[in-house]
Protein backbone atom coordinates (compact mmCIF):
# COMPACT_ATOMS: atom_id res chain seq x y z
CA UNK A 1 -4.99 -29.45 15.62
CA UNK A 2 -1.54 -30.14 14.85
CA UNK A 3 1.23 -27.60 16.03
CA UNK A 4 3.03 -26.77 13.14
CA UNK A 5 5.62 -24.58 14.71
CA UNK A 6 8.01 -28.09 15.71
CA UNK A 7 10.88 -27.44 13.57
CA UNK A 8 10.62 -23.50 13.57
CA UNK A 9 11.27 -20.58 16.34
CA UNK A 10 8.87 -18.31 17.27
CA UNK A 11 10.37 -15.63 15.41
CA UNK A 12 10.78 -17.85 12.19
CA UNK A 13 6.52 -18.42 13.01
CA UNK A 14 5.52 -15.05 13.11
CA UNK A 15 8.11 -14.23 9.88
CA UNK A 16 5.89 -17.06 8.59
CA UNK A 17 2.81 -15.98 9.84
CA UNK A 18 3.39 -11.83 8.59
CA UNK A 19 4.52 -13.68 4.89
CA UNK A 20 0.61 -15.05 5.10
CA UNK A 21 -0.95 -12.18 6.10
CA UNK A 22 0.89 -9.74 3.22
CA UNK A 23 0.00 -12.00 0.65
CA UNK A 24 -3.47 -11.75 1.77
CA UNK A 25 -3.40 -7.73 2.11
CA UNK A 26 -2.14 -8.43 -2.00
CA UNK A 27 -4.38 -10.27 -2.64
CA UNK A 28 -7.42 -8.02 -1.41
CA UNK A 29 -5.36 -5.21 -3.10
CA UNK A 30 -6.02 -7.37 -6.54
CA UNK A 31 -9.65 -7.97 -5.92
CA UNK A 32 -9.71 -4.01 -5.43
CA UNK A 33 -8.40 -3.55 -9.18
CA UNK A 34 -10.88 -5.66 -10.46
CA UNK A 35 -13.34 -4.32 -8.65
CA UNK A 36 -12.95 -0.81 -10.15
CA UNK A 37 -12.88 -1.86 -13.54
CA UNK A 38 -17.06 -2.85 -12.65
CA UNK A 39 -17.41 1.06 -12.03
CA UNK A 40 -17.35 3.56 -14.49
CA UNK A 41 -17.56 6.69 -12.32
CA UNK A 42 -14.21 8.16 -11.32
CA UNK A 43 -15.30 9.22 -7.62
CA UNK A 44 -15.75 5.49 -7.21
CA UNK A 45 -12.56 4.22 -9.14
CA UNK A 46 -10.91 7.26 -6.48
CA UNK A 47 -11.91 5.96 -3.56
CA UNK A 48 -11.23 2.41 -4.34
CA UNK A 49 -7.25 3.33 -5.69
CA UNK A 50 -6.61 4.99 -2.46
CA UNK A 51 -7.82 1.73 -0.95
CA UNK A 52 -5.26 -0.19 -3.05
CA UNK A 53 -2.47 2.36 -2.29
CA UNK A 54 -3.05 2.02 1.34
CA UNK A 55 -3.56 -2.17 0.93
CA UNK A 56 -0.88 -2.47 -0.78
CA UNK A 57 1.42 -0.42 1.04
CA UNK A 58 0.35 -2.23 4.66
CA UNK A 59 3.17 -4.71 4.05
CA UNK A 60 6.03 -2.54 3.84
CA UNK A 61 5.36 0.22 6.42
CA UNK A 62 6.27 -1.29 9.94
CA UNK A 63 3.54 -4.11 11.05
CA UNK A 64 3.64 -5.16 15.31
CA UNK A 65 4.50 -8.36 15.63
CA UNK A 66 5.19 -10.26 19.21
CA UNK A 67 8.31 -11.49 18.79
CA UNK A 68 9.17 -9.23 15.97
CA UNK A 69 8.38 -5.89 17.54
CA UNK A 70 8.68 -4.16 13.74
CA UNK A 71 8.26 -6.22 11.07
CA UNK A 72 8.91 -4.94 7.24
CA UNK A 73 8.21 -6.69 3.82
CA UNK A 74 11.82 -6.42 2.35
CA UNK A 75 11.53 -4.16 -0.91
CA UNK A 76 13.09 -7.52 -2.23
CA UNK A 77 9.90 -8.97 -3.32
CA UNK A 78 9.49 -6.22 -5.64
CA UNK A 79 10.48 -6.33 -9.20
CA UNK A 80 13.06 -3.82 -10.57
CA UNK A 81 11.15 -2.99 -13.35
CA UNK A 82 8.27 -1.97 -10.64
CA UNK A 83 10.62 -0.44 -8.67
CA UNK A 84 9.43 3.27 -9.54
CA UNK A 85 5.43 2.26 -9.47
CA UNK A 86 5.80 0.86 -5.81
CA UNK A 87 7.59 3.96 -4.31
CA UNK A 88 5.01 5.75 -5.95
CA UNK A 89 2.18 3.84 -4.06
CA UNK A 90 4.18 4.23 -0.61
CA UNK A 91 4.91 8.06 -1.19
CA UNK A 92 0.86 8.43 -1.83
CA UNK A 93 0.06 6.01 1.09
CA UNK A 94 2.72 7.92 3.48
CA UNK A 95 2.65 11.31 2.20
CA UNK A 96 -1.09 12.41 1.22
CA UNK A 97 -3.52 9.18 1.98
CA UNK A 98 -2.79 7.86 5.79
CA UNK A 99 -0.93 10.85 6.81
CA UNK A 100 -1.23 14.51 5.64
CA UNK A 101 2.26 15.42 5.26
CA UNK A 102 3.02 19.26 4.84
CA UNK A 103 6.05 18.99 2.40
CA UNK A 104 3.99 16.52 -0.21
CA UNK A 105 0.60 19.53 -0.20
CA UNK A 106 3.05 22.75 0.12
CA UNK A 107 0.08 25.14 1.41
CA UNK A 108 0.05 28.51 0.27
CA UNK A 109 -2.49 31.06 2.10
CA UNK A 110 -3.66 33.80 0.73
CA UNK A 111 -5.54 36.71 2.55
CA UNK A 112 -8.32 38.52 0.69
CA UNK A 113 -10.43 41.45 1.66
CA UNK A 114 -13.53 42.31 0.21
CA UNK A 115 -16.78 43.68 0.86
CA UNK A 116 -17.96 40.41 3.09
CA UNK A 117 -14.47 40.79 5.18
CA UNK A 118 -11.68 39.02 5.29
CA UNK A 119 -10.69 35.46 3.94
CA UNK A 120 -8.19 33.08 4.03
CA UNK A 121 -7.99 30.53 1.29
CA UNK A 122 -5.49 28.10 1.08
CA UNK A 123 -4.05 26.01 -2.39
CA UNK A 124 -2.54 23.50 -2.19
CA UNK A 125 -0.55 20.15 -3.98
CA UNK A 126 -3.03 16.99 -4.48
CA UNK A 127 -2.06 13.99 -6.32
CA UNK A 128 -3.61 12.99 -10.12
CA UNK A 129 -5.57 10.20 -9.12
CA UNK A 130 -6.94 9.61 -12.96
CA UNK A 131 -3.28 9.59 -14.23
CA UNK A 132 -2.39 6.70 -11.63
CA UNK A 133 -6.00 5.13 -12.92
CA UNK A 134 -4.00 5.06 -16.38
CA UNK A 135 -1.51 2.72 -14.54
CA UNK A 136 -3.73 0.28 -13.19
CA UNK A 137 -2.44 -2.52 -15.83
CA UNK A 138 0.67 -1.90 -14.31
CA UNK A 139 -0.41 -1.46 -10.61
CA UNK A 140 -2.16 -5.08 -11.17
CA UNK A 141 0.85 -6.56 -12.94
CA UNK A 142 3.01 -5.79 -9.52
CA UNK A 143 0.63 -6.66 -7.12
CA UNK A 144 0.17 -10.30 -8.80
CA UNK A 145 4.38 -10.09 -9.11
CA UNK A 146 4.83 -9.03 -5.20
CA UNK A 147 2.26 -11.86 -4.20
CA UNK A 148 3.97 -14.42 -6.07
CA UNK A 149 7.36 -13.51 -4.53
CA UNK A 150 6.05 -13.42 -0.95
CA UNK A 151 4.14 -16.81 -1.60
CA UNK A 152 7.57 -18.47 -2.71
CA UNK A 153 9.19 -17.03 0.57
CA UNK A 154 6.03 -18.80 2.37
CA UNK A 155 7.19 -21.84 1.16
CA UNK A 156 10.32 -22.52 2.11
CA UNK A 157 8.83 -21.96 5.78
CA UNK A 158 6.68 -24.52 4.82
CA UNK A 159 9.13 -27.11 4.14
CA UNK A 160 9.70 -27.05 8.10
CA UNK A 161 6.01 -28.30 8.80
C-alpha cells in the first residue's frame, strides 16, 4: 500500500482523515432519513430522529484526534439559510439527547399528600419530536448540503496525494 501522507503533515492527515470520517457520520445521518420515511409509526420515526440529531451533530462537538487533540467541523460547512435548523439539532443533541441538561427540562416538583402518602411528581420541558419530523425535508436538504461542503474540503487534501 502506498503512503499517501508524502506531501502532507500529520496534522494536515488527520484534518484529512476527520474530513472522511464526518462525511461518513452525514452520510449515515442521510440513510437514517430515508430510513424513517419506510416506518409509519412515530415511536420508530422518534427513535431514529434522535439518532440523526446525535449523527449529525458528532462532527461539530469536539472529536480526539492524535495530533489534533480537539478537533471541530467549522460551522463553515453549513449553509446560512440552515443556519437556524443546525443549532437546533446541536441544542437537542447537547441539551436533552446525549446529555440531560437541567436548564433545557426546567423541573418543577410538586409534593402531594393523599390517602396512599406522600408523592413527589416532577414536570418537566421535553422537546416536540413530531414538529422536528415536519422538518425532515429540510433536515435532509442540510445534511446532503453539509456533506457536499466537507467532501469539497476533502479534496483539496487530495490534490497532495
Amino acid at each position: 500500500m502506498l503512503d499517501v501522507r508524502i506531501n502532507m503533515t500529520e496534522k494536515e492527515f488527520e484534518k484529512y482523515c476527520f474530513l472522511r470520517l464526518h462525511s461518513i457520520d452525514m452520510d449515515t445521518a442521510y440513510h437514517t432519513i430515508k430510513m424513517i420515511k419506510r416506518y409509519k409509526r412515530d415511536d420508530i420515526k422518534v427513535a431514529l430522529l434522535r439518532d440523526i440529531a446525535v449523527t449529525y451533530a458528532r462532527p461539530f462537538t469536539g472529536n480526539k484526534g492524535i495530533k489534533i487533540s480537539k478537533h471541530f467541523l467549522s460551522e463553515s460547512h453549513v449553509p446560512k439559510q440552515f443556519k437556524s435548523l443546525h443549532k437546533k439539532l446541536l441544542e437537542l443533541r447537547n441539551r436533552q439527547f446525549a446529555h440531560t441538561d437541567f436548564r433545557f427540562h426546567k423541573p418543577k416538583v410538586m409534593r402531594w399528600s393523599g390517602d396512599t402518602g406522600k408523592a413527589y411528581p416532577m414536570s418537566f420541558k421535553s422537546f416536540d419530536y413530531l414538529g422536528l419530523l415536519r422538518q425532515l425535508p429540510e433536515i435532509e436538504k442540510l445534511i446532503k448540503a453539509v456533506e457536499s461542503s466537507i467532501n469539497k474540503e476533502a479534496k483539496q487534501y487530495e490534490s497532495c496525494f
